[in-house]
Protein backbone atom coordinates (compact mmCIF):
# COMPACT_ATOMS: atom_id res chain seq x y z
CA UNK A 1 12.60 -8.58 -0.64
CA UNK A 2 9.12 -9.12 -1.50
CA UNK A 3 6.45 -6.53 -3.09
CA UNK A 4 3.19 -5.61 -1.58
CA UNK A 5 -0.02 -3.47 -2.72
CA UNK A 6 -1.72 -2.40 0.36
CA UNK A 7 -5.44 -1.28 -0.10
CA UNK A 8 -6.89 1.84 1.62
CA UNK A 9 -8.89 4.69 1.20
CA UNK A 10 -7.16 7.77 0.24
CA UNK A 11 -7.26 9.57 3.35
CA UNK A 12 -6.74 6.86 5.43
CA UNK A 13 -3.01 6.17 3.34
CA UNK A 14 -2.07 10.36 4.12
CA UNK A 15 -2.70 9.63 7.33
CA UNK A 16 -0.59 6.90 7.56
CA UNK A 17 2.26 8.72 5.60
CA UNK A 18 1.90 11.67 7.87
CA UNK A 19 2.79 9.29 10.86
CA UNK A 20 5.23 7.41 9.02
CA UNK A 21 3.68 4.05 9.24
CA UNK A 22 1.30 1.86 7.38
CA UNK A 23 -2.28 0.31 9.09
CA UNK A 24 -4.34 -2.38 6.41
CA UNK A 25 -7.68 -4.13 7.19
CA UNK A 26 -8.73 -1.87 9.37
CA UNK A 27 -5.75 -1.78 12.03
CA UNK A 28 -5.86 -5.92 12.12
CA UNK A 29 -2.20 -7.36 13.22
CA UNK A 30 -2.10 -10.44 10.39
CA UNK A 31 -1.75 -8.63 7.30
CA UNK A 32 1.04 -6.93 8.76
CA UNK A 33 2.58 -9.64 10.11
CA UNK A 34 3.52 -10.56 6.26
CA UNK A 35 5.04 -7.77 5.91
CA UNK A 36 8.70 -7.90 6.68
CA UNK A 37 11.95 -5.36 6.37
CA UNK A 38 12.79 -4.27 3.23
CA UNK A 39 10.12 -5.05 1.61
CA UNK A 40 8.19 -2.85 -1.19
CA UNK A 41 4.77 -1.79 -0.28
CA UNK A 42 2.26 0.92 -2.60
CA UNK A 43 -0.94 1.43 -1.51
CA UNK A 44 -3.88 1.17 -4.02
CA UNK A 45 -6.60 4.02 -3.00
CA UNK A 46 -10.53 3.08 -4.51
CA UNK A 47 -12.02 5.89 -2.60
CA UNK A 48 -11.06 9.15 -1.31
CA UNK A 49 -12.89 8.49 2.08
CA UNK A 50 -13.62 5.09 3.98
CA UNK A 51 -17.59 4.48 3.37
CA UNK A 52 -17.60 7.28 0.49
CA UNK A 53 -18.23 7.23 -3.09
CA UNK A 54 -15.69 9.40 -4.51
CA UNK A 55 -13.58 7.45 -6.91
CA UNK A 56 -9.54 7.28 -6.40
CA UNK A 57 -8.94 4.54 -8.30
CA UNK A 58 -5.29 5.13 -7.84
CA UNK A 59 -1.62 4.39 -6.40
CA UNK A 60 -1.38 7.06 -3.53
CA UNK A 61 1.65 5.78 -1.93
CA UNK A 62 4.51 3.73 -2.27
CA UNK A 63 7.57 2.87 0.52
CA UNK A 64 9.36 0.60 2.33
CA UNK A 65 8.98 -1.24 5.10
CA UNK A 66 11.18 -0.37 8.27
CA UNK A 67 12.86 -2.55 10.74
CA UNK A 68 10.48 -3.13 13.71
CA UNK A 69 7.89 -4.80 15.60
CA UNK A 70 4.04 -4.44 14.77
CA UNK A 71 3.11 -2.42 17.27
CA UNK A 72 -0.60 -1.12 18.46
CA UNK A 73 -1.74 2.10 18.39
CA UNK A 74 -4.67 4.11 20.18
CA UNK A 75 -7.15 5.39 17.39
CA UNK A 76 -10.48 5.97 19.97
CA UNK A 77 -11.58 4.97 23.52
CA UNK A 78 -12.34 1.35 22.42
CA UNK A 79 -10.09 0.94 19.53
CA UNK A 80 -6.78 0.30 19.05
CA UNK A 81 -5.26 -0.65 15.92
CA UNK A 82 -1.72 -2.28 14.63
CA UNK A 83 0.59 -0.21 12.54
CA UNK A 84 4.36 -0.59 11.40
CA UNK A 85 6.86 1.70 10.45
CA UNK A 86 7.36 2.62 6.92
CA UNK A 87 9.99 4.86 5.38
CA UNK A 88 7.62 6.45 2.42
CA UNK A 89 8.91 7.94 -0.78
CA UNK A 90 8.15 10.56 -2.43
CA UNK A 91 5.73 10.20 -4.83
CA UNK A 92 2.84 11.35 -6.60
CA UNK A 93 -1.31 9.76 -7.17
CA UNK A 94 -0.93 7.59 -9.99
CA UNK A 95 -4.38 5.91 -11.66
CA UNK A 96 -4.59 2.74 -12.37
CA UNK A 97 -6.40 2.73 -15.31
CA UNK A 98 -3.38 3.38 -17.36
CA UNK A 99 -1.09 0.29 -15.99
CA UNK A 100 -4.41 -2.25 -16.16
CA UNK A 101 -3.09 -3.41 -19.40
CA UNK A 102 0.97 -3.66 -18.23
CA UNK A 103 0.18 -5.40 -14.75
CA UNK A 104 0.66 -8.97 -14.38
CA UNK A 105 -1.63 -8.73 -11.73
CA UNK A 106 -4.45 -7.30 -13.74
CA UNK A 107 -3.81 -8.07 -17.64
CA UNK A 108 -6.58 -9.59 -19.37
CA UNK A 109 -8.92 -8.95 -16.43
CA UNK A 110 -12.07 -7.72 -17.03
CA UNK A 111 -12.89 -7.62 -13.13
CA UNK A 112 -9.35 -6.61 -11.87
CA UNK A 113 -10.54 -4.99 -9.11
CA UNK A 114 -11.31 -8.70 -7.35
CA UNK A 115 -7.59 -8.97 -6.53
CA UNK A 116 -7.60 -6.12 -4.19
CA UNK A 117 -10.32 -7.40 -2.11
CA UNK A 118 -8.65 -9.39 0.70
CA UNK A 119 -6.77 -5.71 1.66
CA UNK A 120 -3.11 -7.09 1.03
CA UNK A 121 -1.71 -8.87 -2.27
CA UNK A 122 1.90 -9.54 -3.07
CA UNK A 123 2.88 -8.73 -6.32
CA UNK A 124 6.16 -9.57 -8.50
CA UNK A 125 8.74 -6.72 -8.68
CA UNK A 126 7.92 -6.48 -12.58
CA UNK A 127 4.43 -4.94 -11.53
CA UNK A 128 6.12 -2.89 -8.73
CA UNK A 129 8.67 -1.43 -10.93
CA UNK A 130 5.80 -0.33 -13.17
CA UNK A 131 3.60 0.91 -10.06
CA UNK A 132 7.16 2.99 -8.91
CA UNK A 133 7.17 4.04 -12.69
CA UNK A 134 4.06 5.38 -12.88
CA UNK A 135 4.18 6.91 -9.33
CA UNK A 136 7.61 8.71 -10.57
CA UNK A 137 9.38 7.09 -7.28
CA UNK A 138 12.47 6.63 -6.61
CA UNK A 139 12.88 2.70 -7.08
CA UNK A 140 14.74 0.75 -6.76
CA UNK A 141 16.45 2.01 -3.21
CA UNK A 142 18.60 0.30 -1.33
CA UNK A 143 16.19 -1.99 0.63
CA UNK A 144 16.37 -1.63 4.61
CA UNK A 145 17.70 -4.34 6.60
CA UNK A 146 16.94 -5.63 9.35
């Protein structure tokens, strides 16, 4: 099992737990495709809405992934995106400013926020537990197999 932080606006990630499945850089297939049963994935949220300037600046969701194919999905006449299925937990917003210190990922990092910027970063299970933690989620669950 490997651990993921997806990154997506805030409305964008209750969409995607609404439906059940997960979408990252903008509905593009090859993030996804590292993404594989089982594994951990929380989504890190710097904006309420895509384009605007409210500030999130927090873990908004946190799941795993399902078995199953990426698989595309119809989002407007000439779009269609790639999604897969993830089995969310429950869980509540969780800011990151608190955990910047604990995170292997960010510790010592006066521009943290650089890691995030590719969409998708994998992250060691230490830093997960403390993202679960934080998010008060149920982790560790059994992990889905394929």
């Amino acid at each position: 099992m490997r651990t993921w932080i997806g990154v997506a606006s805030a409305d964008h990630v209750a969409i995607g737990r609404a439906g059940g499945f997960a979408q990252l850089g903008h509905g593009k297939a090859a993030p996804l495709k590292r993404l594989r049963p089982g594994d951990g994935i929380a989504y890190y949220s710097p904006v309420r809405k895509l384009g605007g300037t409210e500030r999130v600046q927090a873990f908004t969701a946190i799941g795993i992934v399902r078995p199953g194919e990426i698989y595309p999905a119809v989002m407007g006449e000439d779009f269609v995106c790639s999604r897969r299925d993830i089995d969310w937990l429950e869980s509540q917003e969780a800011p990151i400013a608190p955990l910047l210190e604990s995170l292997a990922l960010t510790k010592g990092k006066r521009n943290w926020g650089y890691a995030f910027r590719f969409g998708l970063v994998e992250i060691d299970e230490a830093d997960f537990r403390l993202i679960a933690a934080a998010m008060a989620a149920n982790w560790p669950v059994d992990a889905v197999t394929a």
